[in-house]
C-alpha atoms as a PDB file:
ATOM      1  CA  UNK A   1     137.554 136.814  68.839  1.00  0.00           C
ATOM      2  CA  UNK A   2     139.303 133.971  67.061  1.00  0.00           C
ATOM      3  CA  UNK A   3     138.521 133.713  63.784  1.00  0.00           C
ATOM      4  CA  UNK A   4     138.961 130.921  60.417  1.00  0.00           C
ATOM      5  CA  UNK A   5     138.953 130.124  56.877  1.00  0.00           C
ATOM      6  CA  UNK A   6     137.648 127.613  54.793  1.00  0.00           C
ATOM      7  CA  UNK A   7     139.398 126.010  53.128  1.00  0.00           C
ATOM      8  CA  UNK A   8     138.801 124.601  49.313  1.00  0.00           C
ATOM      9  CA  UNK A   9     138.403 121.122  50.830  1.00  0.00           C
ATOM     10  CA  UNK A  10     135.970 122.423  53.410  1.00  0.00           C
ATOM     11  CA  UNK A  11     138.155 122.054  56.510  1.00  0.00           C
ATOM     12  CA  UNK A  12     138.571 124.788  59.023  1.00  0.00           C
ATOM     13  CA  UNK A  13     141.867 124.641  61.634  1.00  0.00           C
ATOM     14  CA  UNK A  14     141.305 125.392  65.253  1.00  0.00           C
ATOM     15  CA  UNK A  15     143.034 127.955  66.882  1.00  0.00           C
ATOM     16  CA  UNK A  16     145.745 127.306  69.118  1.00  0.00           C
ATOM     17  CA  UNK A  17     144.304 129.369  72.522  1.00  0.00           C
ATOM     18  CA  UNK A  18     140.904 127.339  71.768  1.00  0.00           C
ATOM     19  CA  UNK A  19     142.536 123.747  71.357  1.00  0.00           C
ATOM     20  CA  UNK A  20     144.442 124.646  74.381  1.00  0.00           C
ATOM     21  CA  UNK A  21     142.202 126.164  76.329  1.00  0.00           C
ATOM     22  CA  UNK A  22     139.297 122.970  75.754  1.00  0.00           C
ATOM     23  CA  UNK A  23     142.595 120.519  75.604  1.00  0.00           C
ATOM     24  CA  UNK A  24     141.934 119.227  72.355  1.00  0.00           C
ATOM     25  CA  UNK A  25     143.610 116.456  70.610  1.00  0.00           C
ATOM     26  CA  UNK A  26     145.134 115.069  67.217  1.00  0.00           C
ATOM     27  CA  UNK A  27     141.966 112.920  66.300  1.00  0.00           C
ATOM     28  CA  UNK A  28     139.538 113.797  68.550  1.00  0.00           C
ATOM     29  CA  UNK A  29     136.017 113.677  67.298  1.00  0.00           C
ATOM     30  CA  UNK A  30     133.763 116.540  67.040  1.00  0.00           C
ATOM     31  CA  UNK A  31     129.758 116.977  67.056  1.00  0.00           C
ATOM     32  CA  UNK A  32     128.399 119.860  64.935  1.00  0.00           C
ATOM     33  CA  UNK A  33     125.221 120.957  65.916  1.00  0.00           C
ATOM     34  CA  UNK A  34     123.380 124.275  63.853  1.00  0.00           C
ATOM     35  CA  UNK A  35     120.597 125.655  65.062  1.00  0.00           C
ATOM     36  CA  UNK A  36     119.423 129.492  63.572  1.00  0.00           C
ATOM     37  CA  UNK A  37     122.482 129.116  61.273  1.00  0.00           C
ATOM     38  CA  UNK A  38     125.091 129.142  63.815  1.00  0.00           C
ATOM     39  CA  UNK A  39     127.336 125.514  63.618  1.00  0.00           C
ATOM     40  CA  UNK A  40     128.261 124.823  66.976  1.00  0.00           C
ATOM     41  CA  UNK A  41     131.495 122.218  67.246  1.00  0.00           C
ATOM     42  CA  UNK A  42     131.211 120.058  70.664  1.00  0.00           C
ATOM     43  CA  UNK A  43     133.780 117.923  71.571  1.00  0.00           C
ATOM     44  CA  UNK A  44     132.670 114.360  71.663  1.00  0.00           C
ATOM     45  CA  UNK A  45     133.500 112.938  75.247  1.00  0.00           C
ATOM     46  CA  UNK A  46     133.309 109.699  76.612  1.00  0.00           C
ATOM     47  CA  UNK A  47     130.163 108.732  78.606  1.00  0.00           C
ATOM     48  CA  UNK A  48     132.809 108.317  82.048  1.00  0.00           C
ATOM     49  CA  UNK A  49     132.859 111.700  82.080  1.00  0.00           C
ATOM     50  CA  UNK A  50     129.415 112.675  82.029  1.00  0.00           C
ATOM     51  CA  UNK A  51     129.551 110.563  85.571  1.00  0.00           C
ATOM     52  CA  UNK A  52     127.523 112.981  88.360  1.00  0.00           C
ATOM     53  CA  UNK A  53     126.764 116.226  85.934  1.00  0.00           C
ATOM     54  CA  UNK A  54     123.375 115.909  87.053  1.00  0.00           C
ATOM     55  CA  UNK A  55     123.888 115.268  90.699  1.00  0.00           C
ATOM     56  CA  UNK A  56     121.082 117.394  92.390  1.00  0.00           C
ATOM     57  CA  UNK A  57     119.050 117.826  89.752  1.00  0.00           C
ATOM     58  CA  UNK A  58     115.346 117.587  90.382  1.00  0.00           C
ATOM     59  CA  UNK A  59     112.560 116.871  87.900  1.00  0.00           C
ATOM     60  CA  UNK A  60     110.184 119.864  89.846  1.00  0.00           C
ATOM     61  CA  UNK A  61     109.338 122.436  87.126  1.00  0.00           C
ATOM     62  CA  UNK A  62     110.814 120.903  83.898  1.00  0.00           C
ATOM     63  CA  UNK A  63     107.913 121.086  81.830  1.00  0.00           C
ATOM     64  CA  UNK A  64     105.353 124.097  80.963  1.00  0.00           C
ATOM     65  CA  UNK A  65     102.118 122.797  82.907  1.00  0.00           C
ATOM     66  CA  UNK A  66      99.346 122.337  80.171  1.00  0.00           C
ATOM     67  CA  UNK A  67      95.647 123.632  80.247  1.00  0.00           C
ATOM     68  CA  UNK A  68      93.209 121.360  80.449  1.00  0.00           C
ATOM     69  CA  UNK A  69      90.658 120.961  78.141  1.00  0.00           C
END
């Protein structure tokens, strides 16, 4: 478990193994997402990359089906 501290501007420093391991970079932008008070940090990537992450995906069973009225 890798663990930080805020600092008294606010600012947390990623570990080494983690900016290594997700090959992070000087600058890079981040998106913080919190959800159930847990503040997730995504790195931001460019839309090239997302090229084919949904190859094979269906739309079959996405949503709950609905009852009638």
């Amino acid at each position: 478990m890798n663990i930080v501290t805020i600092s008294t501007k606010y600012q947390v420093v990623i570990p080494k193994k983690v900016r290594k391991l997700l090959n992070l970079k000087k600058g890079q932008r981040m998106i913080v997402v919190v959800k159930d008070g847990i503040i997730n940090l995504l790195p931001e990537r460019p839309l090239s990359e997302m090229k084919g992450i949904f190859k094979g995906m269906t739309t079959e069973d996405l949503r709950e089906e609905r009852e009638r009225l």
